[in-house]
Structure formats: structure tokens, C-alpha cells
Protein backbone atom coordinates (compact mmCIF):
# COMPACT_ATOMS: atom_id res chain seq x y z
CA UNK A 1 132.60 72.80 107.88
CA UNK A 2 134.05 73.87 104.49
CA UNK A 3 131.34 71.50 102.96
CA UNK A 4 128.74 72.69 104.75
CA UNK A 5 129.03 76.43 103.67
CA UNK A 6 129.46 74.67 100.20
CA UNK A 7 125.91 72.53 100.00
CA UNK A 8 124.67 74.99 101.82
CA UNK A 9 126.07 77.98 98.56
CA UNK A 10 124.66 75.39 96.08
CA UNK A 11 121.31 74.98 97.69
CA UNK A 12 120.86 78.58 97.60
CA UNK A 13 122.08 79.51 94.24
CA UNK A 14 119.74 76.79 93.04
CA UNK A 15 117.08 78.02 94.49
CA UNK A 16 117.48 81.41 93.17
CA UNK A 17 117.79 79.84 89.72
CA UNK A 18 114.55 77.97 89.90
CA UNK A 19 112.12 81.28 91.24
CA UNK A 20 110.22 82.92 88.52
CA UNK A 21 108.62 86.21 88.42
CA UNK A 22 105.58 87.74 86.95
CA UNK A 23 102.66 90.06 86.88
CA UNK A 24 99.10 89.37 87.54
CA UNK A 25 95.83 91.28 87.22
CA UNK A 26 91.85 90.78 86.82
CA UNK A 27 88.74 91.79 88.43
CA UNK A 28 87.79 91.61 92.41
CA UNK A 29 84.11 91.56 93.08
CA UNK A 30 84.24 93.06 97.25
CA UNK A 31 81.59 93.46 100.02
CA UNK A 32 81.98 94.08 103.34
CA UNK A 33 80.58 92.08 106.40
CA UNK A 34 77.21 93.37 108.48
CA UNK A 35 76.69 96.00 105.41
CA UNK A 36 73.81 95.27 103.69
CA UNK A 37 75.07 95.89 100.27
CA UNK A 38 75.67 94.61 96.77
CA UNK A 39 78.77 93.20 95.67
CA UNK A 40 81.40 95.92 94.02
CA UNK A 41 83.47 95.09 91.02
CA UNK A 42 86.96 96.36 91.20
CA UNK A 43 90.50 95.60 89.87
CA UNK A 44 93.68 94.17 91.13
CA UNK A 45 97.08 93.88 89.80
CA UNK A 46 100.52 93.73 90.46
CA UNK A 47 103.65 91.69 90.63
CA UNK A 48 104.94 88.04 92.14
CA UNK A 49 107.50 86.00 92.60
CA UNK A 50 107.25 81.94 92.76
CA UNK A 51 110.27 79.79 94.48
CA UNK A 52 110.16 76.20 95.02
CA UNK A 53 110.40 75.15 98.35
CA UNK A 54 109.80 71.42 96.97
CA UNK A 55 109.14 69.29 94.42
CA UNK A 56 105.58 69.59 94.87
CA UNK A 57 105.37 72.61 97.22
CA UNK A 58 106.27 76.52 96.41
CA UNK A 59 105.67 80.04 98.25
CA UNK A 60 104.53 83.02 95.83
CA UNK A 61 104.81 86.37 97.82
CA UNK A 62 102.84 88.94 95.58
CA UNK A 63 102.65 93.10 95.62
CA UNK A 64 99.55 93.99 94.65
CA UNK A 65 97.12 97.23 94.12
CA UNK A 66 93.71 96.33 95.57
CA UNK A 67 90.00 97.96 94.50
CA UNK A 68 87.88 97.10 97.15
CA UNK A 69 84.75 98.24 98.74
CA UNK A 70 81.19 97.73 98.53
CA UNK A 71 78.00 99.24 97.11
CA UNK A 72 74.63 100.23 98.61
CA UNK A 73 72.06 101.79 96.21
CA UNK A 74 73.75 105.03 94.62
CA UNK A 75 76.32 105.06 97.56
CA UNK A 76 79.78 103.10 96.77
CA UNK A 77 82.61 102.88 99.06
CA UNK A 78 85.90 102.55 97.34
CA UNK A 79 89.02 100.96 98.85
CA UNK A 80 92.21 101.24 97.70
CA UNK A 81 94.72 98.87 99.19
CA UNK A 82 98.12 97.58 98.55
CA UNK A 83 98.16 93.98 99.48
CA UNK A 84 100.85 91.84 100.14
CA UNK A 85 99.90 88.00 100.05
CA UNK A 86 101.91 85.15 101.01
CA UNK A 87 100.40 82.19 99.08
CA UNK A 88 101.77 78.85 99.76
CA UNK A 89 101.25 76.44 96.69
CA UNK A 90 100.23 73.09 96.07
CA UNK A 91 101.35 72.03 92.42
CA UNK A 92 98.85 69.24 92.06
CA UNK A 93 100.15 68.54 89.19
CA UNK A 94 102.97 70.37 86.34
CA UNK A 95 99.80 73.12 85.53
CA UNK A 96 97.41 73.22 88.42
CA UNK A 97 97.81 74.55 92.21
CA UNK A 98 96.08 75.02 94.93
CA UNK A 99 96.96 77.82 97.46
CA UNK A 100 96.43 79.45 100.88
CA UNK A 101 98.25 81.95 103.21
CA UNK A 102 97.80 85.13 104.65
CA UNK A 103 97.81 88.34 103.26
CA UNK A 104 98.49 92.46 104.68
CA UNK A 105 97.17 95.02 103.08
CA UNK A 106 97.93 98.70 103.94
CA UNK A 107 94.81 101.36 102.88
CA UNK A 108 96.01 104.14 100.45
CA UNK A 109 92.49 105.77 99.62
CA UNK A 110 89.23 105.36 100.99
CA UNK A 111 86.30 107.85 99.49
CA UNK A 112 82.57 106.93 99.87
CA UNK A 113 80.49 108.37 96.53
CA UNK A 114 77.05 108.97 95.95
CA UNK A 115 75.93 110.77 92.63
CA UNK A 116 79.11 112.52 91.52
CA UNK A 117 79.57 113.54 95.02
CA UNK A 118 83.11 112.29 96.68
CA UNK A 119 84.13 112.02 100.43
CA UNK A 120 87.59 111.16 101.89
CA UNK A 121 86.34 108.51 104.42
CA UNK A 122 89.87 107.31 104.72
CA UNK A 123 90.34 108.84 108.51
CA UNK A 124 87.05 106.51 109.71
CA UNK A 125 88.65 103.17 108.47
CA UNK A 126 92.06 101.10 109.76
CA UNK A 127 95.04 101.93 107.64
CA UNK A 128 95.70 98.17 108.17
CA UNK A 129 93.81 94.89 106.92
CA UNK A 130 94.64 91.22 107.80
CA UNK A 131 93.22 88.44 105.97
CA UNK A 132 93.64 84.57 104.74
CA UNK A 133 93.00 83.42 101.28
CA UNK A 134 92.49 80.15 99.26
CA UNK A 135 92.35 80.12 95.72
CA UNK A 136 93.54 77.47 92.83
CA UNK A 137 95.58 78.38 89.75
CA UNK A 138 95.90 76.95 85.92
CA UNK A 139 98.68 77.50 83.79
CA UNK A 140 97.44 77.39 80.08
CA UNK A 141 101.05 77.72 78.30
CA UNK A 142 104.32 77.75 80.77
CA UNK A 143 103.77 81.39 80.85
CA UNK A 144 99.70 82.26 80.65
CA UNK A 145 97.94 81.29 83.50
CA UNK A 146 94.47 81.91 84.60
CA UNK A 147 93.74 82.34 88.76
CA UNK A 148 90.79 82.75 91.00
CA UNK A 149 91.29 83.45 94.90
CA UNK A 150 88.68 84.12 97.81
CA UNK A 151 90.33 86.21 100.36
CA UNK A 152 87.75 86.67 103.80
CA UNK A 153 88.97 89.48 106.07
CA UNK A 154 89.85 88.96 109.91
CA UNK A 155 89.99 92.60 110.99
CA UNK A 156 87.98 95.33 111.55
CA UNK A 157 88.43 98.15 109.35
CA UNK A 158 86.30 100.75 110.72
CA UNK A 159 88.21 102.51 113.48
CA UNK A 160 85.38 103.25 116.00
CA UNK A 161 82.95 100.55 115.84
CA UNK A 162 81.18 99.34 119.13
CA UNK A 163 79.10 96.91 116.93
CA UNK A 164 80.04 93.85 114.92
CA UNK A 165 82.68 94.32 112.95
CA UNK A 166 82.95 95.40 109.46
CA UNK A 167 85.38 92.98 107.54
CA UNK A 168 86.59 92.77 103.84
CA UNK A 169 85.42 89.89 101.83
CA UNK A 170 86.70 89.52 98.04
CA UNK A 171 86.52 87.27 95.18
CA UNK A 172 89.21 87.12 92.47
CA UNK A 173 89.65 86.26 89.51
CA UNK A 174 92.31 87.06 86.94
CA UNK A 175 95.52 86.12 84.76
CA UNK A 176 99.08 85.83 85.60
CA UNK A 177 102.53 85.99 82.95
CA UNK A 178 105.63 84.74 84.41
CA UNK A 179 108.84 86.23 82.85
CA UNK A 180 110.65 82.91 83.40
């Protein structure tokens, strides 16, 4: 038993040795399904950490500010989201990865704008978002990396909608830094 708890203490510390942390940010470029509207460039950033779940294999949970929406004419609908994504990895090799998992993101703002006219739409829309994204990473320098992601939306996000449903779809694309 005592050498269970023991390879079992050593696994773990070793495993908190090997994470690394970061920040990422770049540009999103957002529409929304069954609108009929152009895409809308926004921004994300935020923060992530990367642990090694195997030689070849990691998880990277990430905390991230989201600038979504979409834009029809003069109108624009802006988003604000934070979004937390659960990317598992792929190292394909010691500087490129593949990824995919699921991420929640939790609306903060919501204002549709035409002219320099603003409205709170934020009481029309769910406060919650589900979606799944796939993306593919290269790190430049062991710190620099560039990152591109395509996360597609599974929920509706307008509240009452009797029609078909209204989903986020985003494109990313962006840098990350790890600290270790």
C-alpha cells in the first residue's frame, strides 16, 4: 500500500512539473447560423495551461475573453463571451499539434449597433453557449507559437426562437507564449 501512495505522489508531482502555462490572443472572424450576414472580426485572448497526459498526447484547458457576433449591413451584433475550452492535443511531432474538445462559454455583453446607436440585446440571447472545436498549433521557438481553431456552435443562443436555430460559428487565429 505504502508504495502505492508513493508512485502514485511521484506520478503526480511529475506531472505538475511538466504543465506549462501561457497566454494567447488574436483575431476571431464570427457569424451566426440562418443570419444572413457578413462575417465580424473580433478579438480573443486569455490564459492556458498545457499538461501532458502522454508522450504524445496533452489536455490544454484555456480562460478566454471572446468577441463574437455577426454583421448585417450597418447593423452589428456584438458578443462578449468568456469561453472556457478543453482542447485535447495531438503533438504530431516536438512543434506541431492538432486539437479538438469542447468548449463553454458564459455571455457577459450582448448589444446590437447600428450607426452610433447601441442596444442591450443581452436579455433576448442564452447566457450559455456550447460548442466543439478543432484547430492545429505551431510552435516557432519553445515559447512563440502561432494557432488557428474553428469552433461551430451546438446551441441556440436566442432565447425564444420557434425557428431554426441561431448558432455561433468562429474562426481563429492567433499567437500563444508559454511561461515555461
Amino acid at each position: 500500500m505504502k508504495k502505492l501512495f508513493l508512485g502514485a505522489a511521484i506520478a503526480m508531482s511529475s506531472l505538475a512539473f511538466a504543465q506549462s502555462f501561457g497566454v494567447k490572443a488574436g483575431a476571431n472572424f464570427s457569424n451566426i447560423s440562418e443570419m444572413e450576414a457578413d462575417t465580424k472580426v473580433g478579438f480573443y485572448g486569455g490564459l492556458f495551461m498545457n499538461a501532458p497526459i502522454a508522450a504524445e498526447f496533452s489536455i490544454q484547458p484555456e480562460l478566454l475573453y471572446n468577441n463574437l457576433g455577426a454583421k448585417e449591413g450597418d447593423y452589428k451584433l456584438n458578443l462578449d463571451y468568456i469561453s472556457v475550452p478543453v482542447m485535447f492535443q495531438y503533438n504530431a511531432t516536438p512543434k506541431f499539434y492538432l486539437e479538438a474538445g469542447p468548449q463553454f462559454s458564459f455571455l457577459i455583453s450582448a448589444k446590437g449597433k447600428e450607426d452610433s446607436k447601441s442596444v442591450d440585446v443581452k436579455d433576448e440571447l442564452n447566457g450559455f453557449d456550447f460548442g466543439v472545436g478543432l484547430g492545429a498549433g505551431y510552435w516557432i521557438t519553445p515559447k512563440l507559437g502561432v494557432n488557428a481553431r474553428y469552433v461551430a456552435g451546438f446551441t441556440d443562443i436566442a432565447k425564444e426562437n420557434e425557428g431554426d436555430a441561431f448558432k455561433n460559428n468562429n474562426f481563429q487565429v492567433g499567437l500563444a507564449y508559454k511561461f515555461k
